[in-house]
PDB file of N, CA and C in Angstrom:
ATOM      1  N   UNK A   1     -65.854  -1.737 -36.974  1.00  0.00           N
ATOM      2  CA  UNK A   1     -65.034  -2.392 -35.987  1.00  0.00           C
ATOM      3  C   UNK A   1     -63.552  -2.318 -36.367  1.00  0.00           C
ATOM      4  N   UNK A   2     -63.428  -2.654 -37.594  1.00  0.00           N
ATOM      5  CA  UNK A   2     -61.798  -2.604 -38.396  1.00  0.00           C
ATOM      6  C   UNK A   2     -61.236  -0.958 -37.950  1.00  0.00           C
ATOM      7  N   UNK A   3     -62.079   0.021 -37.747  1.00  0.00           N
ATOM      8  CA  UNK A   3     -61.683   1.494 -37.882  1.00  0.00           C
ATOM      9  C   UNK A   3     -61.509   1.643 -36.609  1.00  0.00           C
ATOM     10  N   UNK A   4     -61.543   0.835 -35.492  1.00  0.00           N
ATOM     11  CA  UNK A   4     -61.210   0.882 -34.055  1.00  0.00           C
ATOM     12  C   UNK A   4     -60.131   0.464 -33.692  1.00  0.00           C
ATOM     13  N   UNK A   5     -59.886  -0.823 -34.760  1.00  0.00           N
ATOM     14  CA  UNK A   5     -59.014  -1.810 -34.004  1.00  0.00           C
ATOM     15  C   UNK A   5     -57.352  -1.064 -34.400  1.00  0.00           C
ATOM     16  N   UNK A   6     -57.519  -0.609 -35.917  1.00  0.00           N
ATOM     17  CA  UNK A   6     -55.943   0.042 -35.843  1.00  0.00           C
ATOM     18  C   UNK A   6     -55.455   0.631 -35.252  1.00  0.00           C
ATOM     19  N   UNK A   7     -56.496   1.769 -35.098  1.00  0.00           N
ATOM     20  CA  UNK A   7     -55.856   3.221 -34.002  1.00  0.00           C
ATOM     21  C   UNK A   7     -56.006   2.900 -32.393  1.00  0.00           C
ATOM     22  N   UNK A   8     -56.467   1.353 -31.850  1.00  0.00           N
ATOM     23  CA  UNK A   8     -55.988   1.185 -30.553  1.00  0.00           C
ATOM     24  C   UNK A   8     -54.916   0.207 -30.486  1.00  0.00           C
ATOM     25  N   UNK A   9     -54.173  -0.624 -31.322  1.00  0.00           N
ATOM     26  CA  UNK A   9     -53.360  -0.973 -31.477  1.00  0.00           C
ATOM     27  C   UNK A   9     -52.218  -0.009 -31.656  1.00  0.00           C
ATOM     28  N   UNK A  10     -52.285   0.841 -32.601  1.00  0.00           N
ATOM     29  CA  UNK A  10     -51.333   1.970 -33.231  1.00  0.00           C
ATOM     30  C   UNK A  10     -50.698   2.392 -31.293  1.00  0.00           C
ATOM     31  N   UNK A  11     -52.428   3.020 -30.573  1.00  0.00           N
ATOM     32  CA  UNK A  11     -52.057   3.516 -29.329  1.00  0.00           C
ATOM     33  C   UNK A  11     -51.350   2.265 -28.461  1.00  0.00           C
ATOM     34  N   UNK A  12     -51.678   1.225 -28.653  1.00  0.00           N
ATOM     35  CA  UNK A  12     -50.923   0.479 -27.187  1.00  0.00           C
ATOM     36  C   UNK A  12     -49.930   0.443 -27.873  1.00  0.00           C
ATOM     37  N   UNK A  13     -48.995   0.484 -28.821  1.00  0.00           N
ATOM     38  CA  UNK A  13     -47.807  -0.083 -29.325  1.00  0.00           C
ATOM     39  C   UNK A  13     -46.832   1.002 -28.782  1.00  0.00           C
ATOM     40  N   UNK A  14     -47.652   2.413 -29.114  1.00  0.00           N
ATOM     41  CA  UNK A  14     -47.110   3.933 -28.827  1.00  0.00           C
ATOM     42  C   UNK A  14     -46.668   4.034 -27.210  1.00  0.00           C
ATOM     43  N   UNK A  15     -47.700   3.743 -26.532  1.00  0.00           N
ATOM     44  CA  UNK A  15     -47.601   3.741 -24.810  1.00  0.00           C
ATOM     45  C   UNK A  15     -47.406   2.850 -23.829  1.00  0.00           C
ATOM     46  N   UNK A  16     -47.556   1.555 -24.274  1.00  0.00           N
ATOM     47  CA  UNK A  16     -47.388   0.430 -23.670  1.00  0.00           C
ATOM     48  C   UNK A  16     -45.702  -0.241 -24.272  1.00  0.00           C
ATOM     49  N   UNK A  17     -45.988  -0.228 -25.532  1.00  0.00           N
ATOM     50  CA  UNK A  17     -45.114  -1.276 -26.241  1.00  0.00           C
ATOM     51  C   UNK A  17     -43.625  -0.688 -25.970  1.00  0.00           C
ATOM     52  N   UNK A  18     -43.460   0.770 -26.417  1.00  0.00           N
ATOM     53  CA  UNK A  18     -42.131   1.195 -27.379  1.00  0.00           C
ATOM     54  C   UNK A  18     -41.993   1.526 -25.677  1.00  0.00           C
ATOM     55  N   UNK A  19     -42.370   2.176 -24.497  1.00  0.00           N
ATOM     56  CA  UNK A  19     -41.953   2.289 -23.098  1.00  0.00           C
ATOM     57  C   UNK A  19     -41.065   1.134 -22.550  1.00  0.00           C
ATOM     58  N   UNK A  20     -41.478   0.061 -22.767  1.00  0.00           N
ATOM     59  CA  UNK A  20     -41.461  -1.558 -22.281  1.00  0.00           C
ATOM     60  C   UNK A  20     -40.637  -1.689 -22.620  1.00  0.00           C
ATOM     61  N   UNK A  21     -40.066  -1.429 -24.197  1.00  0.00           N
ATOM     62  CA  UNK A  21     -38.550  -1.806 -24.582  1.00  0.00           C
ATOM     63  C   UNK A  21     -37.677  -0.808 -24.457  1.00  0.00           C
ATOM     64  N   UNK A  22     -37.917   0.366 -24.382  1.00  0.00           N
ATOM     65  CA  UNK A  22     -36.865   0.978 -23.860  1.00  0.00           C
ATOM     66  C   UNK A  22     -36.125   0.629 -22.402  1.00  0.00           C
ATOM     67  N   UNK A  23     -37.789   0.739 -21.592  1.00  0.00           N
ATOM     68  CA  UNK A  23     -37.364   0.032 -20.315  1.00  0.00           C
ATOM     69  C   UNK A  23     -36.537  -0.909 -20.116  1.00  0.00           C
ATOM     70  N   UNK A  24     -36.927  -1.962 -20.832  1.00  0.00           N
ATOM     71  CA  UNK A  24     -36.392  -3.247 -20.991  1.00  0.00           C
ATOM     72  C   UNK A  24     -35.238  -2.953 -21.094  1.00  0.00           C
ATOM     73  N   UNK A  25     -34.435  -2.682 -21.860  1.00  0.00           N
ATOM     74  CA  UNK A  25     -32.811  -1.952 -22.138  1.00  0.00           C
ATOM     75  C   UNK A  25     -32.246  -1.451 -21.714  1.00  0.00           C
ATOM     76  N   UNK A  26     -32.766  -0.463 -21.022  1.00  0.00           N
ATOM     77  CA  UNK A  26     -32.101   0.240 -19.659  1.00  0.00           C
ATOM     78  C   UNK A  26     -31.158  -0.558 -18.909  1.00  0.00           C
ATOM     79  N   UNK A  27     -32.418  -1.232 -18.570  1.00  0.00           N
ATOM     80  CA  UNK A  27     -32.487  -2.431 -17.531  1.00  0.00           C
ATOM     81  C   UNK A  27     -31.298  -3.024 -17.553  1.00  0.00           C
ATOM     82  N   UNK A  28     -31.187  -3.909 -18.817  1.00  0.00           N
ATOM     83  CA  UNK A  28     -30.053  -4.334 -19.537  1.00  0.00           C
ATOM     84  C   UNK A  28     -28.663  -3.457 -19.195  1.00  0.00           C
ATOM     85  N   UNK A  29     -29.229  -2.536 -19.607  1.00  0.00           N
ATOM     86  CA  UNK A  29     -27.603  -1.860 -19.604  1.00  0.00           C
ATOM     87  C   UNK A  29     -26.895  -1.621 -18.336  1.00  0.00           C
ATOM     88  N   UNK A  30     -27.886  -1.111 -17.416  1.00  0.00           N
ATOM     89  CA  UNK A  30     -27.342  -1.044 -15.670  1.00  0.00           C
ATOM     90  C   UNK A  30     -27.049  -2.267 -15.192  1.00  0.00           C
ATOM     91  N   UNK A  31     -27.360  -3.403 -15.358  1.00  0.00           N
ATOM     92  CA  UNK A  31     -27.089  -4.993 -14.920  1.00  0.00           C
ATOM     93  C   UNK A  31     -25.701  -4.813 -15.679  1.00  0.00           C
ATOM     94  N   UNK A  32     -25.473  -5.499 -16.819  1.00  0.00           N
ATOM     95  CA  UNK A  32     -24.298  -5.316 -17.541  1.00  0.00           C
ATOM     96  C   UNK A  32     -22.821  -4.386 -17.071  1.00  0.00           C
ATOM     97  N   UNK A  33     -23.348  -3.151 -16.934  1.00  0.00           N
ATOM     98  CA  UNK A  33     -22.172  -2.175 -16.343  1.00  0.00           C
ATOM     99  C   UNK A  33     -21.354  -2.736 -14.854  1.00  0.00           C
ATOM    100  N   UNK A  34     -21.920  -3.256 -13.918  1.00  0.00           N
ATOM    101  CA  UNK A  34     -21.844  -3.443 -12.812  1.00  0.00           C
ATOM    102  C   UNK A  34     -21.139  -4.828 -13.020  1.00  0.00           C
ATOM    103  N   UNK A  35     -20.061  -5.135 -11.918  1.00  0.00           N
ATOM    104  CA  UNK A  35     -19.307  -6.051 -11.735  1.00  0.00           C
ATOM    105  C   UNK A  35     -19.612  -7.108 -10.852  1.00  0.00           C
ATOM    106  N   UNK A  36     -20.151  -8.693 -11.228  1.00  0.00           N
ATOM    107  CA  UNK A  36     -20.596  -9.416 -10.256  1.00  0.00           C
ATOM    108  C   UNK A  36     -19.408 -10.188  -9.423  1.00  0.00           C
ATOM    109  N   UNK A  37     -19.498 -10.735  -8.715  1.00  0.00           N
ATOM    110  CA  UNK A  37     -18.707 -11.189  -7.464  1.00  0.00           C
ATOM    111  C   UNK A  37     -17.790 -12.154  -8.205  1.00  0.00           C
ATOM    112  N   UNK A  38     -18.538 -12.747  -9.188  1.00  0.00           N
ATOM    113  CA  UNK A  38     -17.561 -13.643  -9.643  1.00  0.00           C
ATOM    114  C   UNK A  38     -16.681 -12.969 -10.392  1.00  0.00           C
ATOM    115  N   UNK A  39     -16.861 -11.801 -10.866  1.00  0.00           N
ATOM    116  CA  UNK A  39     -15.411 -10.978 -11.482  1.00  0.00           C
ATOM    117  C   UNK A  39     -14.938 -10.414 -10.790  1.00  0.00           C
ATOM    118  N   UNK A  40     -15.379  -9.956  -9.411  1.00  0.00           N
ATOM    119  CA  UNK A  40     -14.479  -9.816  -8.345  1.00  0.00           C
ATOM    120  C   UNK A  40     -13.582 -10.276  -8.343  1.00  0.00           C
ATOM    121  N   UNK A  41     -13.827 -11.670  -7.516  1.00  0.00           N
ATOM    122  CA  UNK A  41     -13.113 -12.948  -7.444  1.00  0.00           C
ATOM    123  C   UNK A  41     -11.878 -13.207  -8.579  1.00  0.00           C
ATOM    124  N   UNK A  42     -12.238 -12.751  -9.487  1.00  0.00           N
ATOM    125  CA  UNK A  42     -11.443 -13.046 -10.655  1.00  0.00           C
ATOM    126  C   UNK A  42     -10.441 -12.165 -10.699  1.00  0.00           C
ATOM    127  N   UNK A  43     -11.023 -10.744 -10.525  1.00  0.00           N
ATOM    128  CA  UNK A  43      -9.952  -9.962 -10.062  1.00  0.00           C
ATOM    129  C   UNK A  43      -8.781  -9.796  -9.152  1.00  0.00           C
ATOM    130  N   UNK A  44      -9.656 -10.206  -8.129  1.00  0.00           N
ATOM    131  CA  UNK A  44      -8.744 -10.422  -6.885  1.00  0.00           C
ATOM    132  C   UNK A  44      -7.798 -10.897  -7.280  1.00  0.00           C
ATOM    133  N   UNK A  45      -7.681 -12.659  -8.064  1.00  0.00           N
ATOM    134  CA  UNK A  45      -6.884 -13.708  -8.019  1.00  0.00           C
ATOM    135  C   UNK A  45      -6.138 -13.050  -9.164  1.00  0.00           C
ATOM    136  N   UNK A  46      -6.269 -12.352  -9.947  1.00  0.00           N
ATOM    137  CA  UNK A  46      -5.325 -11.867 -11.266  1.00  0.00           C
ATOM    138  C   UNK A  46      -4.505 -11.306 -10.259  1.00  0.00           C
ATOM    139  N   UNK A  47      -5.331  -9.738  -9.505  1.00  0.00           N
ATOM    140  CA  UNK A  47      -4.464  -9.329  -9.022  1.00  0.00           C
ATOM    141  C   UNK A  47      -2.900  -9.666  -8.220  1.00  0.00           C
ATOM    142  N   UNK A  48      -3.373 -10.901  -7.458  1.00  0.00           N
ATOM    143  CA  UNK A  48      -2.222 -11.490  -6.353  1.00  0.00           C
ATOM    144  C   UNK A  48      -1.194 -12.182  -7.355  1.00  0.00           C
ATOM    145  N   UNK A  49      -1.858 -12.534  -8.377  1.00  0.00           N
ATOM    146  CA  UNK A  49      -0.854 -13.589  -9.133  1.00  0.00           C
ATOM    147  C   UNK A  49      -0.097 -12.231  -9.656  1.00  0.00           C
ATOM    148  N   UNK A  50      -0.935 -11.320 -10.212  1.00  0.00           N
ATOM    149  CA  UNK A  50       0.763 -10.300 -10.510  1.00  0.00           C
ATOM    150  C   UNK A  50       1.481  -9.679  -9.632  1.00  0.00           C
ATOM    151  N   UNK A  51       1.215 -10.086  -8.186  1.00  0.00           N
ATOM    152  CA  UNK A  51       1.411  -9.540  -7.054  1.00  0.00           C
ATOM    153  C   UNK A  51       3.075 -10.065  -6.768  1.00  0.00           C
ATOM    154  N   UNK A  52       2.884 -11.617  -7.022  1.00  0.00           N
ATOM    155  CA  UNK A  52       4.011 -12.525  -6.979  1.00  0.00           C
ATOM    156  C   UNK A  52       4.436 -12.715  -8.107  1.00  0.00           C
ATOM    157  N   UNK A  53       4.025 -12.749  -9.183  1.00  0.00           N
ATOM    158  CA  UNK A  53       5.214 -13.021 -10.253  1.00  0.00           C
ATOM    159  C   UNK A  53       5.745 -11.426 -10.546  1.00  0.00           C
ATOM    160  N   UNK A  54       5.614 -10.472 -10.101  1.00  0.00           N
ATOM    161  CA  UNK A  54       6.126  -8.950  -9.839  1.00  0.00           C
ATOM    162  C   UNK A  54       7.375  -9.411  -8.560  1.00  0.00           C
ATOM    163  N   UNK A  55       6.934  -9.719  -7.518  1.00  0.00           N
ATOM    164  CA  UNK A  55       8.263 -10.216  -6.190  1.00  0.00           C
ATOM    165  C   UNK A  55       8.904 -11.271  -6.763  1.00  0.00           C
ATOM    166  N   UNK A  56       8.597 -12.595  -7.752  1.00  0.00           N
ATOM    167  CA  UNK A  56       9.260 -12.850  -8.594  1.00  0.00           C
ATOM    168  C   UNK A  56      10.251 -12.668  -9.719  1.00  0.00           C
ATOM    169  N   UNK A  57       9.885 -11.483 -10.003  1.00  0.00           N
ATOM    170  CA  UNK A  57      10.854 -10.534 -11.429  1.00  0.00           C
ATOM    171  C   UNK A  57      11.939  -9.984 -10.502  1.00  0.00           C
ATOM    172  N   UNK A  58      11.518  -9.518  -8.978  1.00  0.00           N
ATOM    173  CA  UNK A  58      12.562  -8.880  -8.394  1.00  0.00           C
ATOM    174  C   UNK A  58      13.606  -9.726  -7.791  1.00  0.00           C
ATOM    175  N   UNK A  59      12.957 -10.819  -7.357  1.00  0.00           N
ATOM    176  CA  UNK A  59      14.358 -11.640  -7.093  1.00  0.00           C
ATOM    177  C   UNK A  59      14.909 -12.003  -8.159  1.00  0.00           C
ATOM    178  N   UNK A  60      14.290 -12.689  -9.396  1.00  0.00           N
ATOM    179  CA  UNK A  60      15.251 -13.445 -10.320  1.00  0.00           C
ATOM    180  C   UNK A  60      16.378 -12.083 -10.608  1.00  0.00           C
ATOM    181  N   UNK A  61      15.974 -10.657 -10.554  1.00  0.00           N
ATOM    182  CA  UNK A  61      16.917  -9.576 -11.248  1.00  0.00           C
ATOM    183  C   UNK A  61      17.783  -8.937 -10.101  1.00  0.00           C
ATOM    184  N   UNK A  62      17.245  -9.467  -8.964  1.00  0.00           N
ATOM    185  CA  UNK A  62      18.801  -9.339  -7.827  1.00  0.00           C
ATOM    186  C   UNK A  62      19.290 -10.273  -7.942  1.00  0.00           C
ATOM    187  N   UNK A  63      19.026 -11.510  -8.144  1.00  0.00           N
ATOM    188  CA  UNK A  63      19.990 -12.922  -8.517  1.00  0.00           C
ATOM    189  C   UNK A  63      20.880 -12.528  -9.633  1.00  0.00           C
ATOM    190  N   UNK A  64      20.201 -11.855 -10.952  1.00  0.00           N
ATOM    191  CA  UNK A  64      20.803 -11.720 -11.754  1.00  0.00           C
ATOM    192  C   UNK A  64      22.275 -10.275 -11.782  1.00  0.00           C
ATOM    193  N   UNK A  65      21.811  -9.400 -11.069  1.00  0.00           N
ATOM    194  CA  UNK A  65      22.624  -8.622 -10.794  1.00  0.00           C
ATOM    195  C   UNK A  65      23.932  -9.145  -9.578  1.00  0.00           C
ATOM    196  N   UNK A  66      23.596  -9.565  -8.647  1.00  0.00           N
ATOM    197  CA  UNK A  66      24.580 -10.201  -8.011  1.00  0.00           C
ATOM    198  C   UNK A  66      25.159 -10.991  -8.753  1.00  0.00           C
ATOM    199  N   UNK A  67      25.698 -12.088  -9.822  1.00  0.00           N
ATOM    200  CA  UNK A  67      26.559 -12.826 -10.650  1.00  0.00           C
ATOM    201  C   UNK A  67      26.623 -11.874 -11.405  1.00  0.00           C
ATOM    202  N   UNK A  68      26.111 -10.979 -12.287  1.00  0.00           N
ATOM    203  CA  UNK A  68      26.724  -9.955 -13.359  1.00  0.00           C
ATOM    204  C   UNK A  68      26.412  -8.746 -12.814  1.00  0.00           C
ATOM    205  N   UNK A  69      27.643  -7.931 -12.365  1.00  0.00           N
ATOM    206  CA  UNK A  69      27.564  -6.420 -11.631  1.00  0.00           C
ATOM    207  C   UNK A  69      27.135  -5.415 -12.749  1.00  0.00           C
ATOM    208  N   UNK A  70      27.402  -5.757 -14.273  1.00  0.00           N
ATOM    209  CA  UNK A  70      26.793  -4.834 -15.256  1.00  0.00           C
ATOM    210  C   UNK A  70      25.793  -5.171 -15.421  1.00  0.00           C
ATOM    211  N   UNK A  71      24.685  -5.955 -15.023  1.00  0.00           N
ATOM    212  CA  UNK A  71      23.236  -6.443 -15.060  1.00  0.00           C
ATOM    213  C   UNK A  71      22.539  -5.155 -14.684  1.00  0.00           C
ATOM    214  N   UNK A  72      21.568  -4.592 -15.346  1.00  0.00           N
ATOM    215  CA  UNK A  72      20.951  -3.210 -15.540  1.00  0.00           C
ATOM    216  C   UNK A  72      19.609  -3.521 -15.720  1.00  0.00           C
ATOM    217  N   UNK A  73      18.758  -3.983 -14.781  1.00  0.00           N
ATOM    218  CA  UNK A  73      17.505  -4.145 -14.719  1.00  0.00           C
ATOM    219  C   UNK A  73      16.355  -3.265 -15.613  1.00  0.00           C
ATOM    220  N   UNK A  74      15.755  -3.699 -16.833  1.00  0.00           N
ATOM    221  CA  UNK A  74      14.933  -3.094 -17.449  1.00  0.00           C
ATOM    222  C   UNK A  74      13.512  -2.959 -17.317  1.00  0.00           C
ATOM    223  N   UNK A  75      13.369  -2.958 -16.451  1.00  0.00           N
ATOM    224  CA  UNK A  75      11.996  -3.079 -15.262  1.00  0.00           C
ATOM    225  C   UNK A  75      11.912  -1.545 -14.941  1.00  0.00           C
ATOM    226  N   UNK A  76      10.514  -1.527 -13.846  1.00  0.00           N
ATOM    227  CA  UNK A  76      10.605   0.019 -13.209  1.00  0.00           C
ATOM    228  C   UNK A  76      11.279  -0.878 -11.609  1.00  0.00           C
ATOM    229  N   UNK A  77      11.797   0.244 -11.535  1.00  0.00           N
ATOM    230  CA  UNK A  77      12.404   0.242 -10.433  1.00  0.00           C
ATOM    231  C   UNK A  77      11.875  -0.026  -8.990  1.00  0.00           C
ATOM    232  N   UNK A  78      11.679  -0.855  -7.888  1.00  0.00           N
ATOM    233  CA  UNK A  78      11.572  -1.153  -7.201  1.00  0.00           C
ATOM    234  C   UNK A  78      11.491  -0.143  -5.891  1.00  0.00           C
ATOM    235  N   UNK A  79      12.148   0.707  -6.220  1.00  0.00           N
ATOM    236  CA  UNK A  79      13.320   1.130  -4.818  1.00  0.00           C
ATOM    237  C   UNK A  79      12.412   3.044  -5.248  1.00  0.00           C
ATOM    238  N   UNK A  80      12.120   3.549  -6.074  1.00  0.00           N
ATOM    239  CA  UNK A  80      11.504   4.661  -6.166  1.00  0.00           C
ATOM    240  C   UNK A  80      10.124   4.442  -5.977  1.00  0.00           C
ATOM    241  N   UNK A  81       9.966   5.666  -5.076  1.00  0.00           N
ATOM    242  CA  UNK A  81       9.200   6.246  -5.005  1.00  0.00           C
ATOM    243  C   UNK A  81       7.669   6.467  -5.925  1.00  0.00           C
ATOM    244  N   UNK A  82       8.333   7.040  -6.953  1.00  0.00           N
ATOM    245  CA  UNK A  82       6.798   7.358  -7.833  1.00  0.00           C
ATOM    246  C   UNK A  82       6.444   6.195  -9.205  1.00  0.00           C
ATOM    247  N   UNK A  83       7.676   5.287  -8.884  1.00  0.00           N
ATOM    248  CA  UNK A  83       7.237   3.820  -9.312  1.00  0.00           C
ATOM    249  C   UNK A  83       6.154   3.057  -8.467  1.00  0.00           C
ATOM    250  N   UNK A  84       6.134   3.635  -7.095  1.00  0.00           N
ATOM    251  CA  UNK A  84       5.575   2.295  -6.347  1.00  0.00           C
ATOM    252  C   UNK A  84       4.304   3.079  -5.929  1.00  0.00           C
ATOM    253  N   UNK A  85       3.548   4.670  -6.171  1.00  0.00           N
ATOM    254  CA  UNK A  85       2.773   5.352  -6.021  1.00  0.00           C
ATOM    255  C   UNK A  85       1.038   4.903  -6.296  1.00  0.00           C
ATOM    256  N   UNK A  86       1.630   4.037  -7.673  1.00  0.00           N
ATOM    257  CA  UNK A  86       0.188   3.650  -8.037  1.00  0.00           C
ATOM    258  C   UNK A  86      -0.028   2.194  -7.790  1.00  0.00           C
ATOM    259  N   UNK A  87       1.000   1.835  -7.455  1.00  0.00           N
ATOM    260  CA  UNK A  87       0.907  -0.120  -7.104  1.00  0.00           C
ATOM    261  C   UNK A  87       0.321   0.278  -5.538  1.00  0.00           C
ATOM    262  N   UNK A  88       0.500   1.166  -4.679  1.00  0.00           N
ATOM    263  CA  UNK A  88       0.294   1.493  -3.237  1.00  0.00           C
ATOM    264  C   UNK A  88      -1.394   1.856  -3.357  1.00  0.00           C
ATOM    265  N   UNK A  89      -1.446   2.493  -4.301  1.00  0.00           N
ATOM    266  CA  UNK A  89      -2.935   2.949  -4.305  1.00  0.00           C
ATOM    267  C   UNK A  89      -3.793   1.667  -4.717  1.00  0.00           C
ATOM    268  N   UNK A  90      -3.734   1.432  -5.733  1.00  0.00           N
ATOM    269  CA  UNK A  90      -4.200   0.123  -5.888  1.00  0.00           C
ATOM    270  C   UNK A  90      -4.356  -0.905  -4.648  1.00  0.00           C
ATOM    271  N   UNK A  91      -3.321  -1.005  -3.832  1.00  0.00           N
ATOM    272  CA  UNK A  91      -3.491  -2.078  -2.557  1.00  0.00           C
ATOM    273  C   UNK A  91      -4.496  -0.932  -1.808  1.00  0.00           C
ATOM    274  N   UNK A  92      -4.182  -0.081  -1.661  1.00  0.00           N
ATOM    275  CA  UNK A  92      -5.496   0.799  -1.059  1.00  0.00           C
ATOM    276  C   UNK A  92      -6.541   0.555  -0.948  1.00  0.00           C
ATOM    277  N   UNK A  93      -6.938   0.596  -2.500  1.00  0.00           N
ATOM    278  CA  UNK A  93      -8.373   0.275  -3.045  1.00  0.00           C
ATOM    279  C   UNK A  93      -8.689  -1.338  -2.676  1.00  0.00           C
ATOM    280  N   UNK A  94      -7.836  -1.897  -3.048  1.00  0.00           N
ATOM    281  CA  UNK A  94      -8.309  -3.291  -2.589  1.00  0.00           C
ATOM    282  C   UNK A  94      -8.750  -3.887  -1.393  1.00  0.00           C
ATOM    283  N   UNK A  95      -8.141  -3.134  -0.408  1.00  0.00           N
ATOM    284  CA  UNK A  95      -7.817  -3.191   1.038  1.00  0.00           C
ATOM    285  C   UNK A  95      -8.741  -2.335   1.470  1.00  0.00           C
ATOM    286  N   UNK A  96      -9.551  -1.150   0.996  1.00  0.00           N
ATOM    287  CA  UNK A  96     -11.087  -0.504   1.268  1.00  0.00           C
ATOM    288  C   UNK A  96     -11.978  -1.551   0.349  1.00  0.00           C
ATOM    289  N   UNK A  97     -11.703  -2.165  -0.568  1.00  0.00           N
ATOM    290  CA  UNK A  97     -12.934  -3.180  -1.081  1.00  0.00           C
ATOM    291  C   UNK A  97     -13.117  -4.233  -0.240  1.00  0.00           C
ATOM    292  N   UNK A  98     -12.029  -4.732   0.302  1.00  0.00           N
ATOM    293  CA  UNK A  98     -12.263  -5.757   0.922  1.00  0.00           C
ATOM    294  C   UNK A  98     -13.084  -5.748   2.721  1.00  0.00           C
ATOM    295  N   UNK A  99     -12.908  -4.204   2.813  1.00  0.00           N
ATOM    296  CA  UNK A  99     -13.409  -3.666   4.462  1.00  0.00           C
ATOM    297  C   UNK A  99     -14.642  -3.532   3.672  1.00  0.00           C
ATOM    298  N   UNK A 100     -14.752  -3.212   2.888  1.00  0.00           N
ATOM    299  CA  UNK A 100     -16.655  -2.992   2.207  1.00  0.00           C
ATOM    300  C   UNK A 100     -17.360  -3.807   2.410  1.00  0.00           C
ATOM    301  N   UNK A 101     -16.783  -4.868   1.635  1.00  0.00           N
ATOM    302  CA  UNK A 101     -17.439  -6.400   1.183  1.00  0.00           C
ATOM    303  C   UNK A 101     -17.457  -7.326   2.157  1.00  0.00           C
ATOM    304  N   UNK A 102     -17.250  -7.058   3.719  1.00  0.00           N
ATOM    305  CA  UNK A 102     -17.216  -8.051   4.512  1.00  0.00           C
ATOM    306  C   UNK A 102     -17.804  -7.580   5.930  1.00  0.00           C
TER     307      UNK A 102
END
Protein backbone atom coordinates (compact mmCIF):
# COMPACT_ATOMS: atom_id res chain seq x y z
CA UNK A 1 0.00 0.00 0.00
CA UNK A 2 3.03 2.43 1.11
CA UNK A 3 4.47 1.66 -2.68
CA UNK A 4 1.21 3.27 -4.11
CA UNK A 5 0.74 5.99 -2.01
CA UNK A 6 4.16 7.91 -2.95
CA UNK A 7 4.08 7.70 -6.61
CA UNK A 8 0.29 8.99 -6.57
CA UNK A 9 1.02 11.73 -4.48
CA UNK A 10 4.49 12.43 -6.31
CA UNK A 11 1.70 12.41 -9.53
CA UNK A 12 -1.01 14.78 -8.08
CA UNK A 13 1.60 17.26 -6.80
CA UNK A 14 3.21 17.05 -10.56
CA UNK A 15 -0.35 17.70 -12.37
CA UNK A 16 -2.69 19.02 -10.10
CA UNK A 17 -0.53 20.88 -7.54
CA UNK A 18 2.56 22.75 -9.36
CA UNK A 19 -0.42 23.78 -12.46
CA UNK A 20 -2.63 25.40 -9.59
CA UNK A 21 0.18 27.57 -8.48
CA UNK A 22 1.41 28.64 -11.38
CA UNK A 23 -2.10 29.35 -12.30
CA UNK A 24 -2.66 30.89 -9.22
CA UNK A 25 0.12 33.60 -10.06
CA UNK A 26 -0.70 34.38 -13.25
CA UNK A 27 -3.78 35.24 -11.98
CA UNK A 28 -2.11 37.45 -9.55
CA UNK A 29 -0.10 39.10 -11.86
CA UNK A 30 -2.89 40.19 -14.55
CA UNK A 31 -5.17 41.60 -11.55
CA UNK A 32 -2.17 43.58 -10.19
CA UNK A 33 -1.01 45.11 -13.68
CA UNK A 34 -4.37 46.66 -14.38
CA UNK A 35 -5.52 49.96 -12.89
CA UNK A 36 -8.69 49.98 -10.62
CA UNK A 37 -11.12 52.92 -10.66
CA UNK A 38 -10.01 54.01 -7.55
CA UNK A 39 -6.55 54.87 -9.11
CA UNK A 40 -8.29 56.28 -11.76
CA UNK A 41 -9.94 58.57 -9.63
CA UNK A 42 -6.75 59.30 -8.08
CA UNK A 43 -5.35 60.09 -11.16
CA UNK A 44 -7.75 62.17 -12.46
CA UNK A 45 -7.62 64.41 -9.22
CA UNK A 46 -3.58 64.55 -9.31
CA UNK A 47 -3.99 65.32 -12.69
CA UNK A 48 -6.37 68.65 -12.36
CA UNK A 49 -4.52 69.71 -9.28
CA UNK A 50 -1.36 70.04 -11.56
CA UNK A 51 -3.64 71.37 -14.00
CA UNK A 52 -4.12 74.55 -11.69
CA UNK A 53 -1.22 74.93 -9.72
CA UNK A 54 0.57 74.88 -13.52
CA UNK A 55 -2.25 78.15 -14.43
CA UNK A 56 -1.08 79.10 -11.05
CA UNK A 57 2.84 79.26 -11.76
CA UNK A 58 1.68 81.25 -14.85
CA UNK A 59 0.01 83.95 -13.28
CA UNK A 60 2.18 84.37 -10.18
CA UNK A 61 5.25 84.72 -13.19
CA UNK A 62 3.20 87.33 -15.27
CA UNK A 63 2.60 89.14 -11.94
CA UNK A 64 6.08 88.74 -11.42
CA UNK A 65 7.31 89.93 -14.73
CA UNK A 66 5.00 92.88 -14.93
CA UNK A 67 6.71 94.67 -11.52
CA UNK A 68 10.27 93.40 -12.65
CA UNK A 69 10.71 93.77 -16.63
CA UNK A 70 14.13 91.70 -16.12
CA UNK A 71 12.01 88.83 -14.52
CA UNK A 72 13.03 85.78 -16.87
CA UNK A 73 10.73 83.01 -16.18
CA UNK A 74 12.54 79.63 -15.50
CA UNK A 75 9.71 77.47 -16.36
CA UNK A 76 8.91 75.95 -19.94
CA UNK A 77 7.35 78.31 -21.67
CA UNK A 78 3.78 78.74 -22.02
CA UNK A 79 3.44 80.44 -25.33
CA UNK A 80 5.48 77.52 -27.54
CA UNK A 81 4.42 75.28 -29.29
CA UNK A 82 6.40 72.02 -28.63
CA UNK A 83 6.20 72.91 -24.88
CA UNK A 84 2.49 72.52 -24.91
CA UNK A 85 2.60 69.24 -27.46
CA UNK A 86 2.59 66.72 -24.77
CA UNK A 87 0.40 68.57 -22.05
CA UNK A 88 -2.28 68.62 -25.32
CA UNK A 89 -1.89 64.97 -25.76
CA UNK A 90 -2.29 64.07 -22.43
CA UNK A 91 -5.76 66.16 -22.26
CA UNK A 92 -6.42 63.97 -25.32
CA UNK A 93 -6.03 60.89 -23.63
CA UNK A 94 -7.97 61.95 -20.79
CA UNK A 95 -10.74 63.35 -22.73
CA UNK A 96 -10.89 59.70 -24.88
CA UNK A 97 -10.79 58.02 -21.24
CA UNK A 98 -13.35 59.81 -20.08
CA UNK A 99 -15.74 59.16 -23.56
CA UNK A 100 -14.72 55.37 -22.73
CA UNK A 101 -15.67 55.21 -19.22
CA UNK A 102 -19.07 56.71 -19.48
Amino acid sequence: MEDIVIPLGALFAIFVGLPWIVLHYITRWKTAATLTSGDEALLEELYQLARRLDERMDTVERIVAADNPEFRPGRISPDLESDNQKLRELDRLVAQQRGTSQ
